[in-house]
Protein backbone atom coordinates (compact mmCIF):
# COMPACT_ATOMS: atom_id res chain seq x y z
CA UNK A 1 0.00 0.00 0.00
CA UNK A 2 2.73 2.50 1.13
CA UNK A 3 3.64 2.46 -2.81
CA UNK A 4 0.84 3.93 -3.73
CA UNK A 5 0.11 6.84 -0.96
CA UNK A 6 4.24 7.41 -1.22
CA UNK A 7 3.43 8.48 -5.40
CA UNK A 8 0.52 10.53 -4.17
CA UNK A 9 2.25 12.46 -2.02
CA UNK A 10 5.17 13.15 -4.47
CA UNK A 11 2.60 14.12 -6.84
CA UNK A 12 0.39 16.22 -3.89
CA UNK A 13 3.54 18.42 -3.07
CA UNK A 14 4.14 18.59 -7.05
CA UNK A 15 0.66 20.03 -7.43
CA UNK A 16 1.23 22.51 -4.43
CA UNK A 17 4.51 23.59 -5.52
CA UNK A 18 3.32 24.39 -9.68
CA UNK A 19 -0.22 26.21 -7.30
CA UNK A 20 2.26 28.44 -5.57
CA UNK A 21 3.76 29.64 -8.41
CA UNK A 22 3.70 33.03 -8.69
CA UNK A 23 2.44 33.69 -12.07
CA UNK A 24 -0.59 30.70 -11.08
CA UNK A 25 -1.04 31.40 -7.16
CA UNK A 26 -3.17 34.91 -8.48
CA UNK A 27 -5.13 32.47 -10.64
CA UNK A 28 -7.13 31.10 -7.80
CA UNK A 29 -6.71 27.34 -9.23
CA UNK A 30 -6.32 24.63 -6.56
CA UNK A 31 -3.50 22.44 -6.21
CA UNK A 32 -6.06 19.42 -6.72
CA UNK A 33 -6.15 20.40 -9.91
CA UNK A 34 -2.32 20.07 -10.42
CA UNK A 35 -2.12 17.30 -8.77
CA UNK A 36 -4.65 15.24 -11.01
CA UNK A 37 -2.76 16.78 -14.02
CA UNK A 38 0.42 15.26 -12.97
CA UNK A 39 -1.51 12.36 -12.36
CA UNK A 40 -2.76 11.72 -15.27
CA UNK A 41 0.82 12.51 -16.73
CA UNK A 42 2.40 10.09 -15.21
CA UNK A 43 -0.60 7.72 -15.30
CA UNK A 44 -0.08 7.61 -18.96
CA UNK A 45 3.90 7.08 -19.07
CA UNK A 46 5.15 3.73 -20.47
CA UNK A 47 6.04 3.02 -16.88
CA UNK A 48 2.46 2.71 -16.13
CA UNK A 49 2.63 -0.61 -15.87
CA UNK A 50 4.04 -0.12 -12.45
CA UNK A 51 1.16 1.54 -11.43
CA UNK A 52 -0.59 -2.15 -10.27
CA UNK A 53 1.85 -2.85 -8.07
CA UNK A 54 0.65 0.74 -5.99
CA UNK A 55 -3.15 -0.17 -6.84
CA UNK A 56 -3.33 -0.76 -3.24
CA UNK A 57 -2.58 2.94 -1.91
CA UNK A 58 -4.75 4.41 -4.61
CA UNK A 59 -7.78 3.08 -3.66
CA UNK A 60 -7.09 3.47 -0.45
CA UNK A 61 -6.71 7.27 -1.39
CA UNK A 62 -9.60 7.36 -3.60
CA UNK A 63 -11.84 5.90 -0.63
CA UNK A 64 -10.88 6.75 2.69
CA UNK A 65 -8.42 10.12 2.15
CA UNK A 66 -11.67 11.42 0.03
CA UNK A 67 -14.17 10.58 2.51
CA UNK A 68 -11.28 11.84 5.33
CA UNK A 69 -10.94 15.20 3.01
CA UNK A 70 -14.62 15.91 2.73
CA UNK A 71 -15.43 15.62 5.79
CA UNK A 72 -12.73 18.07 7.26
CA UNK A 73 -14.08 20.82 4.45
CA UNK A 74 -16.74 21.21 6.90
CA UNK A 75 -13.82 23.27 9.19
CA UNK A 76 -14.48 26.17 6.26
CA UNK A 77 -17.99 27.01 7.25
CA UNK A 78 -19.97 27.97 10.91
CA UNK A 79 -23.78 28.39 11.18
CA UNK A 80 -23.40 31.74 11.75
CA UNK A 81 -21.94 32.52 8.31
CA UNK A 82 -25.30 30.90 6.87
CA UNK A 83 -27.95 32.42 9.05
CA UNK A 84 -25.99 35.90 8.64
CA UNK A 85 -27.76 36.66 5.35
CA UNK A 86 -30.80 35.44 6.09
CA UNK A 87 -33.35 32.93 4.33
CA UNK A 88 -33.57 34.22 0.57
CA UNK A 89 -29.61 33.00 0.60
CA UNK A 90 -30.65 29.85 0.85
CA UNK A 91 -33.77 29.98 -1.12
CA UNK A 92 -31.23 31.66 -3.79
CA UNK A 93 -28.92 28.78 -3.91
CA UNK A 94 -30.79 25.62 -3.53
CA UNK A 95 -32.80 27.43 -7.07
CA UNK A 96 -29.54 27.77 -8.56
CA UNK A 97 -28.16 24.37 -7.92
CA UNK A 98 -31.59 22.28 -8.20
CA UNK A 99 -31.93 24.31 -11.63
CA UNK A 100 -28.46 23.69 -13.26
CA UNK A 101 -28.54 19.83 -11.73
CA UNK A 102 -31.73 18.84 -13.74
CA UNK A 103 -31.02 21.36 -16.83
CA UNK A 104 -27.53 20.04 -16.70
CA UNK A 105 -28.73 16.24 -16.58
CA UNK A 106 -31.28 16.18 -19.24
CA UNK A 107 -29.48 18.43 -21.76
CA UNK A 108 -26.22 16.36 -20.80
CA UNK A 109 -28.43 12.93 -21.34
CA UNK A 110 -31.08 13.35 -23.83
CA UNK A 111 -30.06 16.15 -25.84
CA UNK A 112 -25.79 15.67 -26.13
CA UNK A 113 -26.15 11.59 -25.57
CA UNK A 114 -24.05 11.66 -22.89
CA UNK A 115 -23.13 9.12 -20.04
CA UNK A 116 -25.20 9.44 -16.94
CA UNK A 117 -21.98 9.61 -15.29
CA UNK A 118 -20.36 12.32 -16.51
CA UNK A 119 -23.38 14.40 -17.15
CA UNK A 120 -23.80 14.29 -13.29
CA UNK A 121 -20.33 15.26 -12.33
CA UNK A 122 -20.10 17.87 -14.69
CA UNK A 123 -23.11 19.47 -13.33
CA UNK A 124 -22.72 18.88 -9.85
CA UNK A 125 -19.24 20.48 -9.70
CA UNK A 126 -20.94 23.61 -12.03
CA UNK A 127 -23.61 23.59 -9.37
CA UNK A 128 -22.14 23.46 -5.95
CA UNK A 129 -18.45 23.59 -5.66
CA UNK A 130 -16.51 22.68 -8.22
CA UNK A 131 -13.74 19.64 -7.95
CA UNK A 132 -15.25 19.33 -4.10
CA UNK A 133 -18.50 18.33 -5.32
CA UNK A 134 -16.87 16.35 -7.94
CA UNK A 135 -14.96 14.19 -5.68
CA UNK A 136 -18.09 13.95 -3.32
CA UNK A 137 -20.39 12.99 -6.09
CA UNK A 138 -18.14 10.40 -7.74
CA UNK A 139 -17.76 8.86 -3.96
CA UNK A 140 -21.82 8.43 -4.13
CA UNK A 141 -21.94 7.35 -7.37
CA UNK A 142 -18.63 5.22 -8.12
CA UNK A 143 -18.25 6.67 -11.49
CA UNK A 144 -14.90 6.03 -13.52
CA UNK A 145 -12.01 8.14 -13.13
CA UNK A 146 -11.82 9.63 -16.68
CA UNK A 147 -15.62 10.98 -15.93
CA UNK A 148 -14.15 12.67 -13.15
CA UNK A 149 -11.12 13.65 -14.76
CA UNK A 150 -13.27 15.55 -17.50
CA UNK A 151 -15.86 17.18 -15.22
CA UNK A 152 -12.80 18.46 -13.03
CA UNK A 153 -11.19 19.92 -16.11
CA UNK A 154 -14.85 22.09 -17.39
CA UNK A 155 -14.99 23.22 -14.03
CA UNK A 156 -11.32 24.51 -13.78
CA UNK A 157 -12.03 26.17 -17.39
CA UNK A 158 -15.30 27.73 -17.05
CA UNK A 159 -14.63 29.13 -13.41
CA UNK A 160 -11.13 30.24 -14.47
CA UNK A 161 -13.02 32.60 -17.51
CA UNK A 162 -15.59 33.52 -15.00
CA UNK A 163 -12.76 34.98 -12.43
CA UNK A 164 -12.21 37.33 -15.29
CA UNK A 165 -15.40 37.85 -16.84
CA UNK A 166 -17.43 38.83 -13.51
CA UNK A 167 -15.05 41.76 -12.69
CA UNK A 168 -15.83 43.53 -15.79
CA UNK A 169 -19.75 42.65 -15.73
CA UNK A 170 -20.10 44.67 -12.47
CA UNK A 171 -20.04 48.50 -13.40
CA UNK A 172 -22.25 47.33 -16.54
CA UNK A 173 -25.33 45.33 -14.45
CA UNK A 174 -26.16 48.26 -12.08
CA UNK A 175 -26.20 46.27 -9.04
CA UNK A 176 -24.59 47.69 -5.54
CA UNK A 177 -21.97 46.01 -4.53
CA UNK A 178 -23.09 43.52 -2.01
CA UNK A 179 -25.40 42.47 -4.28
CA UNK A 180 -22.89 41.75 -7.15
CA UNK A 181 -21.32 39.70 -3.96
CA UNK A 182 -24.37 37.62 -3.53
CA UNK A 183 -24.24 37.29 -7.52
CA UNK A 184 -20.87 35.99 -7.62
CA UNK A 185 -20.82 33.50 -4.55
CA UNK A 186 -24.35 32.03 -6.33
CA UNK A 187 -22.99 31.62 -9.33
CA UNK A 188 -18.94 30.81 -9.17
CA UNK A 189 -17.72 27.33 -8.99
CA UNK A 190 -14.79 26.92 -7.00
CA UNK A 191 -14.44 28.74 -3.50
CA UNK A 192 -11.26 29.64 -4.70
CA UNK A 193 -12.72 31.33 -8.01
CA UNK A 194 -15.49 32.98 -5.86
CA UNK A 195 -13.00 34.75 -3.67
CA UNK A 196 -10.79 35.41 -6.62
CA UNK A 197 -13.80 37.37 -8.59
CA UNK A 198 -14.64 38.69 -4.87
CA UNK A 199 -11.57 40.41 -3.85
CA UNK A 200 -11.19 41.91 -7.45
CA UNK A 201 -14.47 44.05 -7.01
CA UNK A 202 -14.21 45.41 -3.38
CA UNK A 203 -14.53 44.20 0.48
CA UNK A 204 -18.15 44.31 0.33
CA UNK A 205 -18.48 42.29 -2.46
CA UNK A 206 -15.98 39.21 -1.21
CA UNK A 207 -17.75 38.93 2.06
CA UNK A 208 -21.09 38.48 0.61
CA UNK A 209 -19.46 36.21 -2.41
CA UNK A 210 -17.59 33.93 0.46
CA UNK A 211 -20.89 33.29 2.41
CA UNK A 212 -23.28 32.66 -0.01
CA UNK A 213 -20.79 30.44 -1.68
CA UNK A 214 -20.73 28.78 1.91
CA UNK A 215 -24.23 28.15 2.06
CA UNK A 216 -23.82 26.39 -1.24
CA UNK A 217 -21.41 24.05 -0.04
CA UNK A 218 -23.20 23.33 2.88
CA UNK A 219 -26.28 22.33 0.38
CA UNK A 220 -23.60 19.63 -1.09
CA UNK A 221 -25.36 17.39 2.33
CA UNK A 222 -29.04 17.09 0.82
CA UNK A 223 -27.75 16.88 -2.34
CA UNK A 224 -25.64 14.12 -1.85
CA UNK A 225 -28.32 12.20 -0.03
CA UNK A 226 -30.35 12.65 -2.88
CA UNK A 227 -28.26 11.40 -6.01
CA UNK A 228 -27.43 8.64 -3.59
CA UNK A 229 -31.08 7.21 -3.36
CA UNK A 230 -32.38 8.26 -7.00
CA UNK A 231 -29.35 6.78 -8.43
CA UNK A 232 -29.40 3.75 -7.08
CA UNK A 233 -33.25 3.47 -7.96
CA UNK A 234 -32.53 4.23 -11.34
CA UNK A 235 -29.66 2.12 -11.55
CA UNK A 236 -32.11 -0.51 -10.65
CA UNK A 237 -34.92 0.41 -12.45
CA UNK A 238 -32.49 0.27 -15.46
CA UNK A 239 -30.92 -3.56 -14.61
CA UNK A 240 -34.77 -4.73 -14.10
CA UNK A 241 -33.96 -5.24 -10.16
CA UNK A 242 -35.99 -4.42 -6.88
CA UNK A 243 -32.94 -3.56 -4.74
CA UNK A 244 -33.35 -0.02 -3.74
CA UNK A 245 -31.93 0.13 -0.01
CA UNK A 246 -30.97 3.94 0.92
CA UNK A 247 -27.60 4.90 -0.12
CA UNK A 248 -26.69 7.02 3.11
CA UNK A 249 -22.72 9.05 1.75
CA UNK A 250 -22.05 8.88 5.27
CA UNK A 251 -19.11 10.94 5.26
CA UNK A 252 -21.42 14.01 4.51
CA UNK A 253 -22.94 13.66 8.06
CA UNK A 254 -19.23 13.59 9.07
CA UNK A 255 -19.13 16.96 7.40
CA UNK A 256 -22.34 18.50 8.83
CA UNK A 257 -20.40 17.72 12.52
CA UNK A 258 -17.65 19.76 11.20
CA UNK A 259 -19.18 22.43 10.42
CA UNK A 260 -21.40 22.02 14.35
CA UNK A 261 -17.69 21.56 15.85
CA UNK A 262 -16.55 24.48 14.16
CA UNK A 263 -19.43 26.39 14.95
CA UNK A 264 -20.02 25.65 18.75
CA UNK A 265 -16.21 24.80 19.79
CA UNK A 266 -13.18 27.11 20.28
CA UNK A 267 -9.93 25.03 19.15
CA UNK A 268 -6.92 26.55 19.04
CA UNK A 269 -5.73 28.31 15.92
CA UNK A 270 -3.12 26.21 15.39
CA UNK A 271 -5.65 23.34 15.43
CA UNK A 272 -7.79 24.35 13.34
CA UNK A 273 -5.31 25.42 10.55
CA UNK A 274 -3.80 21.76 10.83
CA UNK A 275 -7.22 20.21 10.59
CA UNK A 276 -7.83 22.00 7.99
CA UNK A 277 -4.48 21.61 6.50
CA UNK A 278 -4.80 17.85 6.41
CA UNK A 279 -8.05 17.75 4.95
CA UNK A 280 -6.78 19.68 1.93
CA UNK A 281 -4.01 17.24 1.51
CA UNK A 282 -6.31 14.44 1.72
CA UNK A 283 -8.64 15.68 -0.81
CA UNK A 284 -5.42 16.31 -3.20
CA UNK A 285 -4.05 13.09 -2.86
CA UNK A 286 -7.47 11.62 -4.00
CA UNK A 287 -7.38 13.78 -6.87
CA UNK A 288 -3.72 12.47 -7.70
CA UNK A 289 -4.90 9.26 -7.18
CA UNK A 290 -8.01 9.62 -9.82
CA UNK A 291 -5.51 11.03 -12.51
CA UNK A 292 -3.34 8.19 -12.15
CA UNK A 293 -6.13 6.05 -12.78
CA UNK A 294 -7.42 8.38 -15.96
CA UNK A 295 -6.22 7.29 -19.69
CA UNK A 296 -5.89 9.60 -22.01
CA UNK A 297 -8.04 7.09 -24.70
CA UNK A 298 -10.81 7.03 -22.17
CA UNK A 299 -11.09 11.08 -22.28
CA UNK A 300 -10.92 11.45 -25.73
CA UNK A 301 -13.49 8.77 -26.26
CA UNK A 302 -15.65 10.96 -24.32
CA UNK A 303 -15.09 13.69 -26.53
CA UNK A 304 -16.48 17.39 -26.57
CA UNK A 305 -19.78 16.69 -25.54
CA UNK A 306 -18.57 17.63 -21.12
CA UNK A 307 -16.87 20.88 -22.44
CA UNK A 308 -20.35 21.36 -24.56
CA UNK A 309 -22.71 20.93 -21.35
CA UNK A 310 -20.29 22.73 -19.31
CA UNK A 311 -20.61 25.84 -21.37
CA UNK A 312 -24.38 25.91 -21.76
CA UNK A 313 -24.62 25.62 -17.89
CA UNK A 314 -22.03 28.64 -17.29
CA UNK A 315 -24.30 30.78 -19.54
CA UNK A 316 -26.84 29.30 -17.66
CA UNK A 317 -25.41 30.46 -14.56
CA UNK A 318 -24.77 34.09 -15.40
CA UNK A 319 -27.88 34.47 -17.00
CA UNK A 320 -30.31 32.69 -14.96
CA UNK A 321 -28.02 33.07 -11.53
CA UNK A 322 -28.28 37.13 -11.96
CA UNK A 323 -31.91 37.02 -12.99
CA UNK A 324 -32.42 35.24 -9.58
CA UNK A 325 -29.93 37.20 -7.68
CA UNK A 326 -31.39 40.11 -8.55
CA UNK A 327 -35.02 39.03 -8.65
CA UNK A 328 -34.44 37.28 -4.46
CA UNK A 329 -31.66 39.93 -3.52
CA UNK A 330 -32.51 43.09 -5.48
């Protein structure tokens, strides 16, 4: 097993190091996003065929770091941050990500012919968080890696283009500038992009864009508890059997008691920064994991279609998020 974690750690510290960069640390892309890269680099060498012999570590990464990862993300939020803005917040963002979860999945499916797999993915991370909600989703689901691998790379592209396109829309869409806040934490992928687009427009606007995008995350719970009983129903419905016991993601419940600890106890700062340290790592090492299990034949086989979906749902999100924003908000 130690083969395995050992190569994604080399390839987690690779990812963190190319993050910190400092032409790509102002770029607000996460080192899991490096770190699959590299994965997926390396997963596709000729000396792949060493890559059995760590099979071990990576699914141990894939399963347990992930789960481990996810549930220490819940160290990012407080219930204060979510009641702060009151109830049209949340009535904001569940519209925005039950809206661009079934748009995404029957465009992605019926329209495009798409996998059910990927169509998922790539609308849950456009939805909720980005690679986060990725990673969580695939855990549900048990999709393939090179799904994964291709919804993580629309997110990083679409939110990347909306860190720059957002700052210019502001002075144009006459909204103050908490509420351009509120528009930008609805509608962002990643945190990282959210705070990103945040800080570029003022104070005001980053503190609103942080929370909201907070109470998003949070929503990545119900959601996950969701998928995880209409996809195995349909799953069954679709191999003609009667199985459909409750898929319970238990590691999301792990999150909603880090997000109670972090709200009701007082850890030292140090703690908390290490907790939260760790559970960054973990989450990256997953991701290096998933690349190394990604072939390149696999992602072009499924084509343009992801980068197609993914597009229609960003105009989807500036368009529909700011008509809501400002319909809810205004």
């Amino acid at each position: 097993m130690w083969q395995g974690l050992a190569l994604c750690a080399l390839l987690t510290l690779a990812g963190q190091g190319i993050a910190q960069l400092p032409m790509i640390d102002d770029s607000g892309i996460s080192p899991l996003v490096f770190a699959m890269l590299m994965g997926i680099i390396v997963g596709n060498l000729p000396l792949r065929r060493l890559i059995p012999v760590a099979q071990p570590g990576l699914t141990f990464a894939t399963h347990w770091l992930l789960r481990s990862g996810i549930v220490l993300f819940g160290l990012s939020l407080t219930l204060s941050q979510i009641i702060g803005l009151g109830p049209k917040v949340l009535l904001l963002d569940v519209l925005v990500i039950s809206s661009v979860v079934v748009v995404g999945y029957l465009i992605g499916t019926r329209l495009l012919g798409m996998d059910r797999e990927t169509t998922l993915l790539t609308s849950a991370g456009s939805a909720i968080c980005g690679a986060a909600a990725i990673l969580a989703t695939e855990s549900t689901i048990r999709s393939r890696p090179a799904a994964t691998s291709m919804a993580v790379a629309t997110v990083v592209l679409f939110g990347s283009l909306a860190m720059l396109i957002y700052p210019l829309m502001y002075h144009s869409l006459g909204m103050s500038e908490g509420q351009f806040g509120i528009y930008i934490g609805a509608t962002i992928h990643e945190v990282a992009q959210v705070v990103a687009a945040g800080d570029a427009v003022g104070p005001t606007a980053l503190a609103n864009a942080v929370i909201v995008k907070m109470v998003r995350v949070m929503l990545l719970v119900p959601f996950l508890l969701i998928v995880g009983q209409w996809w195995l129903r349909d799953s069954r419905h679709q191999s003609n059997t009667g199985d459909t016991r409750l898929v319970i993601p238990w590691f999301a419940l792990g999150f909603i008691a880090m997000v109670g600890v972090n709200s009701l106890v007082s850890m030292p700062a140090a703690l908390h920064a290490s907790l939260q340290l760790v559970g960054q790592l973990a989450l990256t090492m997953a991701m290096a994991a998933l690349g190394l299990g990604t072939r390149i034949e696999r992602l072009r086989a499924l084509g343009f279609k992801p980068f197609l979906l993914a597009l229609i749902l960003f105009a989807l999100l500036i368009l529909g998020g700011g008509l809501a924003s400002w319909w809810l908000m205004g």
